[in-house]
C-alpha atoms as a PDB file:
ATOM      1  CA  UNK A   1       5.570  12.212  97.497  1.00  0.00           C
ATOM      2  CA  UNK A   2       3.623   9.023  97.213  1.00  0.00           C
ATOM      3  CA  UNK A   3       3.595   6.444  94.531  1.00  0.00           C
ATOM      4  CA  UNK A   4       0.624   4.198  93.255  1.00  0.00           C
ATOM      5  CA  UNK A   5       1.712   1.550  92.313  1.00  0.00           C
ATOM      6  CA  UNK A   6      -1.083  -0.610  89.661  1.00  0.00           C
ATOM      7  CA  UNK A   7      -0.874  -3.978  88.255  1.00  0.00           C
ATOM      8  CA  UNK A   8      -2.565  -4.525  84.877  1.00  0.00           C
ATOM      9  CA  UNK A   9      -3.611  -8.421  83.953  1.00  0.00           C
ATOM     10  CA  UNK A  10      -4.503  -9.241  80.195  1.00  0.00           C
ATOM     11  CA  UNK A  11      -6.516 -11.824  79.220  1.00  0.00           C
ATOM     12  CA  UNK A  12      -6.327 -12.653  75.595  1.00  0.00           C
ATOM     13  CA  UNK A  13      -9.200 -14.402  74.009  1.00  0.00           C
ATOM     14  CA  UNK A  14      -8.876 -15.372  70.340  1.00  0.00           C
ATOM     15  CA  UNK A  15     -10.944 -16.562  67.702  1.00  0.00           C
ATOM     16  CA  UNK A  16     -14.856 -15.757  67.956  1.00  0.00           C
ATOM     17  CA  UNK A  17     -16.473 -14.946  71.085  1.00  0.00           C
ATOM     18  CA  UNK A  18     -19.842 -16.781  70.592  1.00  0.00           C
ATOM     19  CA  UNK A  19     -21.705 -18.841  72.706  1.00  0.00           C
ATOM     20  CA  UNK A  20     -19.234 -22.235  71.818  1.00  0.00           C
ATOM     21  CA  UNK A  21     -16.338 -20.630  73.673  1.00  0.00           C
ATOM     22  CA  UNK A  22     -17.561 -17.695  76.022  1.00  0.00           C
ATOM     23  CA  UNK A  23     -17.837 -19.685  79.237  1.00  0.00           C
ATOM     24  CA  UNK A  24     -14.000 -19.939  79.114  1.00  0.00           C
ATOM     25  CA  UNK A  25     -13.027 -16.400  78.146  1.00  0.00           C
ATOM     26  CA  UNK A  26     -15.799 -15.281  80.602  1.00  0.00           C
ATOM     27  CA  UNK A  27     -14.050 -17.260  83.660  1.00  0.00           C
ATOM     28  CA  UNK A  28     -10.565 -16.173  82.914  1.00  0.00           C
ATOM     29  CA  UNK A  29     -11.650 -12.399  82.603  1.00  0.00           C
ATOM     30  CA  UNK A  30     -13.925 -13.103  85.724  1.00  0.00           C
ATOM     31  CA  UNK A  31     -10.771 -14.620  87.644  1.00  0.00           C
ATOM     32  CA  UNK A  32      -8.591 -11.292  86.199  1.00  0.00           C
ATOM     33  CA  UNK A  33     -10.954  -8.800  87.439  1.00  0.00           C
ATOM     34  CA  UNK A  34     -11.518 -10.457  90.774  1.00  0.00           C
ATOM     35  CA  UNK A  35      -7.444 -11.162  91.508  1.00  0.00           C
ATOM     36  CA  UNK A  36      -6.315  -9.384  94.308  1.00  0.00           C
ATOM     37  CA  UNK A  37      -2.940  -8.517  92.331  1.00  0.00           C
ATOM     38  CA  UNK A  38      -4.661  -6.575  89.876  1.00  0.00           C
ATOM     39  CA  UNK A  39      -6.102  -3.052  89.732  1.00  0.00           C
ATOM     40  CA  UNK A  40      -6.838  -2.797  86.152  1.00  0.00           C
ATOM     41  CA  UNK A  41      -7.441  -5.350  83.224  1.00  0.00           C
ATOM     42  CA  UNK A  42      -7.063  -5.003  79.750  1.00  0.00           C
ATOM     43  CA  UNK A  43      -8.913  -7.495  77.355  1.00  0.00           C
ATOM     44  CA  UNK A  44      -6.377  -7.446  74.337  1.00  0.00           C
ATOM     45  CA  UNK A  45      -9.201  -8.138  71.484  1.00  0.00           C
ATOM     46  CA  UNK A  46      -6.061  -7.809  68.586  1.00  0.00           C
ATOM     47  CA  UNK A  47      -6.818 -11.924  67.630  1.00  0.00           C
ATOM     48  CA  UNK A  48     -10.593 -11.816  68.195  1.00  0.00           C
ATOM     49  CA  UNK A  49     -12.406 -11.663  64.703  1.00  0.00           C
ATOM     50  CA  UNK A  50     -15.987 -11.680  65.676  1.00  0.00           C
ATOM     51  CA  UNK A  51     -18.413 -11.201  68.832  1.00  0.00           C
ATOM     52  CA  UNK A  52     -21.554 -12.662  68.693  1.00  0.00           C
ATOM     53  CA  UNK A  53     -24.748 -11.272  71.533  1.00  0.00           C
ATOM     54  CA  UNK A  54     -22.908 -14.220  73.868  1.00  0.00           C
ATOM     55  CA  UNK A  55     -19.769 -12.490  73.802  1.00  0.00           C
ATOM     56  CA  UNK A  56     -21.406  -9.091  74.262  1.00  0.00           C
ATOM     57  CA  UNK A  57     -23.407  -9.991  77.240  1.00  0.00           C
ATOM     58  CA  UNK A  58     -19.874 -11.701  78.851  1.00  0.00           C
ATOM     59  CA  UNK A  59     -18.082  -8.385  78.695  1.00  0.00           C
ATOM     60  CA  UNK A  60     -20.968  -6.712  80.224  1.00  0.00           C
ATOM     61  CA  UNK A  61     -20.540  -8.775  83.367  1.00  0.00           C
ATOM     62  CA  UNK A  62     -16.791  -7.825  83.231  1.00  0.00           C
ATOM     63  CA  UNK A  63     -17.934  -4.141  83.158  1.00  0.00           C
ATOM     64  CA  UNK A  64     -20.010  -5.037  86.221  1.00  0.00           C
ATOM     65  CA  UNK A  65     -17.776  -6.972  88.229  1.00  0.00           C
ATOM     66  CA  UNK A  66     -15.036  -4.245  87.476  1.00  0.00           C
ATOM     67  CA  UNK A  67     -17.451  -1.485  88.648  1.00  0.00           C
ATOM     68  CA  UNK A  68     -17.981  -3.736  91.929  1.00  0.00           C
ATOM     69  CA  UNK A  69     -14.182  -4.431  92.377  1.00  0.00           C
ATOM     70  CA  UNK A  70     -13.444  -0.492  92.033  1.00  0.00           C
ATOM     71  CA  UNK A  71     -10.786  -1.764  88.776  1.00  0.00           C
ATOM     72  CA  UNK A  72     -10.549  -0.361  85.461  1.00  0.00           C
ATOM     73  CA  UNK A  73     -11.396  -2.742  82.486  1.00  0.00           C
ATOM     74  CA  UNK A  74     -10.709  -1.419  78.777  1.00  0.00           C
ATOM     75  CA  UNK A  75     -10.072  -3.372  75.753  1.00  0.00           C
ATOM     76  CA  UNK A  76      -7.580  -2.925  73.597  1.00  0.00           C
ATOM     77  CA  UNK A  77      -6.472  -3.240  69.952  1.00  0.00           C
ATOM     78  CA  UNK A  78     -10.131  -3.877  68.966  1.00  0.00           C
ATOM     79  CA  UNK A  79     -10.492  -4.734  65.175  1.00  0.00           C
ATOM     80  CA  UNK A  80     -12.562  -2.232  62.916  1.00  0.00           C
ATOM     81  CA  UNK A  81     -15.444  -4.937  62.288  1.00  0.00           C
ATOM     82  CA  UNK A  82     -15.510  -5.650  65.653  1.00  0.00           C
ATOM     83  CA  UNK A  83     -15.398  -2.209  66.644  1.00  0.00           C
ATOM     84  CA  UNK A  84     -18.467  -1.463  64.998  1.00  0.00           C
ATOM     85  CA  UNK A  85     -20.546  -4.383  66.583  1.00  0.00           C
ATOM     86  CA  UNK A  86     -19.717  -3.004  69.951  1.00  0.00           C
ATOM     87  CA  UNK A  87     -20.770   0.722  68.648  1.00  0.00           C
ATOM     88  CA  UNK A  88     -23.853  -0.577  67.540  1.00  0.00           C
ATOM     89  CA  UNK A  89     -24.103  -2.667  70.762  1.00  0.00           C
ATOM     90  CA  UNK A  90     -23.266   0.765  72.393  1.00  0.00           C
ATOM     91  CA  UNK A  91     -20.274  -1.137  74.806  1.00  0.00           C
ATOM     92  CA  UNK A  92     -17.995   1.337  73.581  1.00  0.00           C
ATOM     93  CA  UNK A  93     -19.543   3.843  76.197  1.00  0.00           C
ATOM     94  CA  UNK A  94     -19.674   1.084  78.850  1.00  0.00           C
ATOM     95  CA  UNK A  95     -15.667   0.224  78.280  1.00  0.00           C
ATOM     96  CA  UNK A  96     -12.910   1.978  77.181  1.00  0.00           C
ATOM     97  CA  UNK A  97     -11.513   1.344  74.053  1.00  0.00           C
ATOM     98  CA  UNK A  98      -7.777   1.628  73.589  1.00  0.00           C
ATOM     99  CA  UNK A  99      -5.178   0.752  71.685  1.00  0.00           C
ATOM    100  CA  UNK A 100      -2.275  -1.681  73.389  1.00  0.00           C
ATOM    101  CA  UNK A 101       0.513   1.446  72.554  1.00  0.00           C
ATOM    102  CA  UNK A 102      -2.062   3.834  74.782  1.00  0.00           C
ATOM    103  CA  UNK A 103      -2.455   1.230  77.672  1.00  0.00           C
ATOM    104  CA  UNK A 104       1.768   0.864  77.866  1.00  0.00           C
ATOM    105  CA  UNK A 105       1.923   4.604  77.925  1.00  0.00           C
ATOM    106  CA  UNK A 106      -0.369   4.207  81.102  1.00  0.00           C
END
């Protein structure tokens, strides 16, 4: 029997993601995806109260990076307001959308 053995990072950004702080939380997710010591990452959205089109477009390059990097990115513990921007936005079929009880269970 063989084992796989995974290594989730979480990066969690807090506050608004709008175009005043998305450089950061862009880098650090970036820098997550790209570690070596990580196979999946979970954004943990629990203290994030709004996303502006910024923040949108900087989780769409951590869907692409992740695709490139063969790693799973999901966010978890998303809000209901902010849920429904990224419905609208349609991100929620680009990124899975968990909650943080689901991605322990994992």
């Amino acid at each position: 029997m063989s084992s796989i053995e995974t290594s989730v990072k979480v990066v969690r950004p807090v506050g608004a993601l709008t175009s005043a702080n998305v450089d950061a939380f862009k880098e650090e997710m970036l820098d997550a995806i790209t570690s070596a010591n990580a196979s999946e990452v979970a954004i943990d959205m629990a203290a994030v109260d709004s996303v502006d089109n910024s923040g949108l477009v900087a989780l769409l390059a951590g869907c692409d990076t992740a695709k490139r990097h063969r790693k799973r990115l999901s966010l978890c513990d998303v809000a209901p307001p902010v849920r429904i921007v990224f419905e609208l936005a349609q991100l929620d079929r680009a990124v899975a959308m968990v909650d943080s009880q689901t991605l322990q269970a994992a």
